[in-house]
N, C-alpha and C. Protein backbone atom coordinates (compact mmCIF):
# COMPACT_ATOMS: atom_id res chain seq x y z
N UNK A 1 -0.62 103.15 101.83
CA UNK A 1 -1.03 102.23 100.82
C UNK A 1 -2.55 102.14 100.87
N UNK A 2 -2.99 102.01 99.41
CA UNK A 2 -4.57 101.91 99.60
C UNK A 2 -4.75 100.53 99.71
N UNK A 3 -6.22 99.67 100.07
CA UNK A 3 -6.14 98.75 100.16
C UNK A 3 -7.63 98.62 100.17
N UNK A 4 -7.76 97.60 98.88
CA UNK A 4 -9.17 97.34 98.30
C UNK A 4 -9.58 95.85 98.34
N UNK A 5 -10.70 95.92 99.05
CA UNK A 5 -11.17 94.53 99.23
C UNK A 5 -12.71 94.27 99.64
N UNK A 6 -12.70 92.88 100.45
CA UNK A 6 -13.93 92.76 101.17
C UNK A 6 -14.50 92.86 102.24
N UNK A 7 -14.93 93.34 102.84
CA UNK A 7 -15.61 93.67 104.09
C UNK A 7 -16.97 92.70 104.46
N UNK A 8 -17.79 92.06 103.32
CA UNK A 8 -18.79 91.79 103.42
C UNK A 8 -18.90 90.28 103.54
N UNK A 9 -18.34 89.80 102.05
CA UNK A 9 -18.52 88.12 101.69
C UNK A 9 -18.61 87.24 102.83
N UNK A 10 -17.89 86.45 103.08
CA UNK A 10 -18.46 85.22 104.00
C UNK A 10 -17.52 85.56 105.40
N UNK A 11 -16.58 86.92 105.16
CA UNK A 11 -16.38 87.36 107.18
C UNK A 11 -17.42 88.61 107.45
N UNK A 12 -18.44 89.13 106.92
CA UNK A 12 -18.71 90.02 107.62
C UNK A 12 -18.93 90.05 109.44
N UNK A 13 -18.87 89.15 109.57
CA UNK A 13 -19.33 89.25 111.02
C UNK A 13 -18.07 89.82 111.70
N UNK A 14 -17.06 89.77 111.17
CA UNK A 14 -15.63 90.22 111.74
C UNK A 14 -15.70 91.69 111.78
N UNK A 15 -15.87 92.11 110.91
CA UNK A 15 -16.16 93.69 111.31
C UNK A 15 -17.25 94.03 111.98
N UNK A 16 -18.05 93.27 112.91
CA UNK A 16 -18.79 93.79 113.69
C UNK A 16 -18.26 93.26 115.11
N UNK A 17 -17.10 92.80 115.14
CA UNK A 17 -16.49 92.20 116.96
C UNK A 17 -15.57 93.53 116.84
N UNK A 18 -14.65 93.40 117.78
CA UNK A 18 -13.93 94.11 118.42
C UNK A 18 -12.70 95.53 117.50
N UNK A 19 -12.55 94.82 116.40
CA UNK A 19 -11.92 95.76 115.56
C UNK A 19 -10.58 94.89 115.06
N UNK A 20 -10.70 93.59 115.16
CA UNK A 20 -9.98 92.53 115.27
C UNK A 20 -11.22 91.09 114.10
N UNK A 21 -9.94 91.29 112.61
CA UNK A 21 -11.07 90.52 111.81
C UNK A 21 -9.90 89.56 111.52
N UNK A 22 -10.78 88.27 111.53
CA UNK A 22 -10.23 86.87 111.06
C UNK A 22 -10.77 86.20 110.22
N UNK A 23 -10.51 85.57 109.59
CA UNK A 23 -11.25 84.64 108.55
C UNK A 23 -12.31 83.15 109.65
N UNK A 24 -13.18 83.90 109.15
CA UNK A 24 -14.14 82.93 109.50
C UNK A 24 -14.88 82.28 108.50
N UNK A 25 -15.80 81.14 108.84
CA UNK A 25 -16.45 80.10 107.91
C UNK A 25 -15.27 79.17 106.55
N UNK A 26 -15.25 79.43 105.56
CA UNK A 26 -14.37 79.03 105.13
C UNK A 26 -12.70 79.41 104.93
N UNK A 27 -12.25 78.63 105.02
CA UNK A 27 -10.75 78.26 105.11
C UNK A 27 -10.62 78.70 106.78
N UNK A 28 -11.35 79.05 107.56
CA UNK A 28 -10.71 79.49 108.93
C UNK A 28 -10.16 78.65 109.32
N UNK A 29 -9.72 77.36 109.78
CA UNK A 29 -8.85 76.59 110.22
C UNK A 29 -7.18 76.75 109.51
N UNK A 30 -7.47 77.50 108.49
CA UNK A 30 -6.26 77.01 107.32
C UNK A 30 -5.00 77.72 108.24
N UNK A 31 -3.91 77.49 107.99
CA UNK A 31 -2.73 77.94 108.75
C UNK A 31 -1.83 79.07 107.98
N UNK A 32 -1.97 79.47 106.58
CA UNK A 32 -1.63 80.07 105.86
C UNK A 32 -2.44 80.23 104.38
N UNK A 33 -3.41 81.10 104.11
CA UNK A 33 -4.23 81.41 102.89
C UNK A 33 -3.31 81.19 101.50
N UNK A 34 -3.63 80.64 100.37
CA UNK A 34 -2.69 80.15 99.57
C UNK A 34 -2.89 81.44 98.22
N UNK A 35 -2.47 82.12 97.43
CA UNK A 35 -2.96 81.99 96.22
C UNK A 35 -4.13 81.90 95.67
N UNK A 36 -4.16 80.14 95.47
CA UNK A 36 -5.38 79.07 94.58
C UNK A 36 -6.48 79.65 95.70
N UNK A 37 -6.08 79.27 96.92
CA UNK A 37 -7.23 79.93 98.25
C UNK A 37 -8.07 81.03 97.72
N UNK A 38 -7.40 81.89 97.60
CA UNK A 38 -7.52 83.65 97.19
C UNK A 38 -8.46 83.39 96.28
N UNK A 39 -8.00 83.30 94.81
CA UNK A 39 -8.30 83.15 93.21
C UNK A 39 -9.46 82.48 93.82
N UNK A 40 -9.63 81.34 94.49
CA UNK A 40 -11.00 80.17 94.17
C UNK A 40 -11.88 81.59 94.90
N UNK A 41 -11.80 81.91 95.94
CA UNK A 41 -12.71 82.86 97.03
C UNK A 41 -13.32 83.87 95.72
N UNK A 42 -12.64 84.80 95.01
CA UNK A 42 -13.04 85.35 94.19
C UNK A 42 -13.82 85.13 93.03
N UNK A 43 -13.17 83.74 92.35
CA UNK A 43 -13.64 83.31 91.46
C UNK A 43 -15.24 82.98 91.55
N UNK A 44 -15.99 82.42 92.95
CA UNK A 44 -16.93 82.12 93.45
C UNK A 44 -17.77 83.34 94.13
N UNK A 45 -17.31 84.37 94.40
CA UNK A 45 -17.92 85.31 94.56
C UNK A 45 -18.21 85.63 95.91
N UNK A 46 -17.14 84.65 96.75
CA UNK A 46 -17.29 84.66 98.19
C UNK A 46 -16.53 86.07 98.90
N UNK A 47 -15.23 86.33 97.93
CA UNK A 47 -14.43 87.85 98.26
C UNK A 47 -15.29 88.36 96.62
N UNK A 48 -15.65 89.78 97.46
CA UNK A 48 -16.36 90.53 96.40
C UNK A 48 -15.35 91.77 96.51
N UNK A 49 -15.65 92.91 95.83
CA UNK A 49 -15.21 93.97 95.61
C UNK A 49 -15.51 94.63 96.19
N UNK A 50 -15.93 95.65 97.62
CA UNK A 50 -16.42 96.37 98.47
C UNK A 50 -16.31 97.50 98.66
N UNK A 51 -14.92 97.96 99.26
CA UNK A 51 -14.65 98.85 100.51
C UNK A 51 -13.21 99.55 100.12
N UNK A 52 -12.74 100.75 100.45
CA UNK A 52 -11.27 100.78 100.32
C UNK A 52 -11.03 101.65 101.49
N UNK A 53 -9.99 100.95 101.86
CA UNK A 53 -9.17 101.54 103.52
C UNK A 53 -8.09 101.98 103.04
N UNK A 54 -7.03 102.73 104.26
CA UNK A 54 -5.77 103.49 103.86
C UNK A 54 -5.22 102.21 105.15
N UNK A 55 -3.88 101.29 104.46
CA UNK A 55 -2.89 100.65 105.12
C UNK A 55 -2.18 101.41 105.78
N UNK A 56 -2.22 102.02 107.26
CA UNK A 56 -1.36 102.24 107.56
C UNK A 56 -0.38 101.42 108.55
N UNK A 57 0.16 100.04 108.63
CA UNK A 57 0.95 99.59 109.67
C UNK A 57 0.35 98.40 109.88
N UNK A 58 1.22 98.01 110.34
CA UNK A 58 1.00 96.40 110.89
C UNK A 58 1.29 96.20 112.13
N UNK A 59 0.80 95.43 113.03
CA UNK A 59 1.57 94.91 114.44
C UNK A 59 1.11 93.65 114.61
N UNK A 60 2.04 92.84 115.55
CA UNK A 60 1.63 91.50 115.72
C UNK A 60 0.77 91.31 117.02
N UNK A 61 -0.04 90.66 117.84
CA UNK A 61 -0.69 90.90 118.97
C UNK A 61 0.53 89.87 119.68
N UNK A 62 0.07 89.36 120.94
CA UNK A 62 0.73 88.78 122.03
C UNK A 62 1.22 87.32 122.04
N UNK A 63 0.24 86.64 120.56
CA UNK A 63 1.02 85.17 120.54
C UNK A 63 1.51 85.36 119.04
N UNK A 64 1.86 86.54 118.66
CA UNK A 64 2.76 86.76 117.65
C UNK A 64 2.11 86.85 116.30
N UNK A 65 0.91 86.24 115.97
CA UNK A 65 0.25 86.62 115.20
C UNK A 65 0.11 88.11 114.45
N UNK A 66 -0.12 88.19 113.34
CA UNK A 66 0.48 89.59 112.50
C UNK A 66 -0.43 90.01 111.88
N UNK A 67 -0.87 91.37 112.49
CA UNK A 67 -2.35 92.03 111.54
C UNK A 67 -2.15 93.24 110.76
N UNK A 68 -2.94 93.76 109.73
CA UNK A 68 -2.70 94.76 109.27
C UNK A 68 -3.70 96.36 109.63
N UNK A 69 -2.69 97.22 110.03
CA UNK A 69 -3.66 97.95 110.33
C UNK A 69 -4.63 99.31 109.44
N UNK A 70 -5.64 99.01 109.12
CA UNK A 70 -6.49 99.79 107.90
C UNK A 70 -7.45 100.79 108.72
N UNK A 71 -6.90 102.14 108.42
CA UNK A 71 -7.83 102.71 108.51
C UNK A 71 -9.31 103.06 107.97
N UNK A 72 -10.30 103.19 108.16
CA UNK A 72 -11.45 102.97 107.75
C UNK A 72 -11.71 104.55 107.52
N UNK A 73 -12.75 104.80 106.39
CA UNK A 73 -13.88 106.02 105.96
C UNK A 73 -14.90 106.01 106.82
N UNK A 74 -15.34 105.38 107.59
CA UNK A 74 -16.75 105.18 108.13
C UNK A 74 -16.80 106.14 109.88
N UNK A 75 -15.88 106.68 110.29
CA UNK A 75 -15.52 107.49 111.31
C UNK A 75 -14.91 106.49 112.33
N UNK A 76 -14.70 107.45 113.39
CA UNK A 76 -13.65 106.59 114.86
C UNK A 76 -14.56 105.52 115.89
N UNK A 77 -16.12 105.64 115.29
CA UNK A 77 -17.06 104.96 116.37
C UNK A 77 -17.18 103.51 115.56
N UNK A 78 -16.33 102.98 114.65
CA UNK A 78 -15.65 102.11 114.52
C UNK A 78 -14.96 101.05 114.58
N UNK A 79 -14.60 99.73 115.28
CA UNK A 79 -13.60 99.32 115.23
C UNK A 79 -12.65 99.88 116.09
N UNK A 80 -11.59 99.78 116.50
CA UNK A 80 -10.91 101.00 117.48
C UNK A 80 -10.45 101.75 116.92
N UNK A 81 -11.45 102.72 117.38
CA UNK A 81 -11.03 104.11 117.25
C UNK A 81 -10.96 104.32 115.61
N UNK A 82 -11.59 103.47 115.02
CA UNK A 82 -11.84 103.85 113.34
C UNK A 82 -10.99 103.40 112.69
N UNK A 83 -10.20 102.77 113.44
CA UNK A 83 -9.15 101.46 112.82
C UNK A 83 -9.60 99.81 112.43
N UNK A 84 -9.22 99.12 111.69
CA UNK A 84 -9.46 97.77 111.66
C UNK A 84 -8.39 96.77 111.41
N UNK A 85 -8.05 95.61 112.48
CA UNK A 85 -7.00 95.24 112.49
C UNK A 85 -7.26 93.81 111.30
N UNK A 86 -6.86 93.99 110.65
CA UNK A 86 -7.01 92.37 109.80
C UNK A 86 -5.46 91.55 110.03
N UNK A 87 -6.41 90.29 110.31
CA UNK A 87 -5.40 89.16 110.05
C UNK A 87 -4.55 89.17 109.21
N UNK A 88 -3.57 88.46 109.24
CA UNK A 88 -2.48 88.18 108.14
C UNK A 88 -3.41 87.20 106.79
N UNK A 89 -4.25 86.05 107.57
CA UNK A 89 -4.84 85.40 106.70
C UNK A 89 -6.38 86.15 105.75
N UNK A 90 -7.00 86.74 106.44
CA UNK A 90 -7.77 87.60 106.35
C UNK A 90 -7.19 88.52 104.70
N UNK A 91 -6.47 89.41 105.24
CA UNK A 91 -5.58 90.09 104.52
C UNK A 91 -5.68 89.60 102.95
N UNK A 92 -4.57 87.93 103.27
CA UNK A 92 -4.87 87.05 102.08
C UNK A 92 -5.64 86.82 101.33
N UNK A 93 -7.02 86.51 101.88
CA UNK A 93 -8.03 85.81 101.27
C UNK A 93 -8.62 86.88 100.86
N UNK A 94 -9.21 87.66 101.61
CA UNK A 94 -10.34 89.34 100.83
C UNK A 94 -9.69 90.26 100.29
N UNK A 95 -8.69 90.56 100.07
CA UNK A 95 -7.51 91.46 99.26
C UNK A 95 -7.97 91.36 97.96
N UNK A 96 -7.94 92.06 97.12
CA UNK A 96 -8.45 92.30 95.64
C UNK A 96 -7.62 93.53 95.28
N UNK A 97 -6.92 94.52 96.05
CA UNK A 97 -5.55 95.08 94.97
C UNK A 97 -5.40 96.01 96.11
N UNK A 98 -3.90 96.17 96.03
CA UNK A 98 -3.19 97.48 97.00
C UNK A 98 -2.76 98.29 95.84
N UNK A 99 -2.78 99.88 96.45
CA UNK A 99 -2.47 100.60 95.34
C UNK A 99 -1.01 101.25 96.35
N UNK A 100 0.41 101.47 95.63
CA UNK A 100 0.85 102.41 96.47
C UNK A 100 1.75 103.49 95.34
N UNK A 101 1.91 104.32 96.18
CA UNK A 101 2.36 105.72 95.17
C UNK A 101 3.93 104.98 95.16
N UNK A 102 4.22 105.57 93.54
CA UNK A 102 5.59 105.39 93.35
C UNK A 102 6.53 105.37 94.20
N UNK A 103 6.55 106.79 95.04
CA UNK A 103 7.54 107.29 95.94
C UNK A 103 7.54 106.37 97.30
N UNK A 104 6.45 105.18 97.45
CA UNK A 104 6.75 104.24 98.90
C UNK A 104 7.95 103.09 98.16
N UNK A 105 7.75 102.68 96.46
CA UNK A 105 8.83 101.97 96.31
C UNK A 105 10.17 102.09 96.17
N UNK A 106 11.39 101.39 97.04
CA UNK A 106 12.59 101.01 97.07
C UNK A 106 13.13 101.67 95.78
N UNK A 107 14.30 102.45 95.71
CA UNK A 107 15.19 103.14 94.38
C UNK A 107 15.47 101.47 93.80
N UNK A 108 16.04 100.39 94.30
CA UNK A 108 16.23 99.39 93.50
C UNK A 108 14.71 98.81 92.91
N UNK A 109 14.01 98.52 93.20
CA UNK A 109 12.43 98.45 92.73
C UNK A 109 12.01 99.44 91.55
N UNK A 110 11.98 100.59 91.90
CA UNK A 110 12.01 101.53 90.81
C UNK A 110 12.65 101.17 89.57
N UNK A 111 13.78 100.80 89.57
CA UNK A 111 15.20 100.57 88.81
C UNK A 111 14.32 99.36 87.99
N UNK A 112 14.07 98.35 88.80
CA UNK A 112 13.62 96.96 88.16
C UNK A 112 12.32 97.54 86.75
N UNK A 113 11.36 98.45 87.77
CA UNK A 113 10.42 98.87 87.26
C UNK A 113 10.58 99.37 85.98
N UNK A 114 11.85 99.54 85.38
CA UNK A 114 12.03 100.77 84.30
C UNK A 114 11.84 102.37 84.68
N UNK A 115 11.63 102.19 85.72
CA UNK A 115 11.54 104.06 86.21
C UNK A 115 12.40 104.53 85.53
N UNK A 116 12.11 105.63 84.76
CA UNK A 116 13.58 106.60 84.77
C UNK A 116 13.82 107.40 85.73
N UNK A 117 15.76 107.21 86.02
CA UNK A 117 15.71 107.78 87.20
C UNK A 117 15.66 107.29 88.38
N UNK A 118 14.49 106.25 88.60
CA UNK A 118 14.20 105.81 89.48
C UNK A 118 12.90 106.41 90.30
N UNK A 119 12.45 106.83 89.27
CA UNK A 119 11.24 107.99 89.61
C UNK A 119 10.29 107.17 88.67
């Protein structure tokens, strides 16, 4: 999955720690990024349009918390190993569009879609 967003607006500092990005400055306390959250961040110009990574995977770390894992264009000296783990909330808030090829969606999805076929 592609995955287009922000890198810069009000977390940049997250992509410069460990390879491990969280929402910092605003909404960081929040317990779940909303929607209205999202929309207002954009609307204001705080999530901008940036960067595009390849989604490959998710894992949760050790108190269960759930990140996504994006590979980066910028090489392996990177983040680990040229990976970048984003938060679940993170995720939420700087996200501005996933692209994925037909063939990752579900034959019933397809179906919904009007696919013919399912293609």
């Amino acid at each position: 999955m592609a995955w287009d967003g922000d890198i810069g607006g009000g977390d940049k500092d997250g992509f410069k720690d460990s390879g491990y990005v969280r929402v910092k400055g605003e909404y960081e306390d929040q317990k779940r990024i909303s929607q209205a959250q999202r929309q207002s961040a954009y609307e204001r110009g705080t999530t901008r349009d940036e960067h595009n990574m390849h989604l490959v995977g998710y894992t949760y770390d050790r108190k269960g918390e759930k990140f996504y894992i994006l590979k980066n264009t910028w090489g392996k000296n990177r983040g680990i190993a040229g990976s970048y783990y984003l938060s679940e909330n993170y995720f939420r808030l700087r996200t501005i569009s996933v692209t994925l090829h037909k063939d990752g969606f579900p034959e019933a999805v397809k179906t919904k879609m009007g696919s013919k076929n399912g293609r």
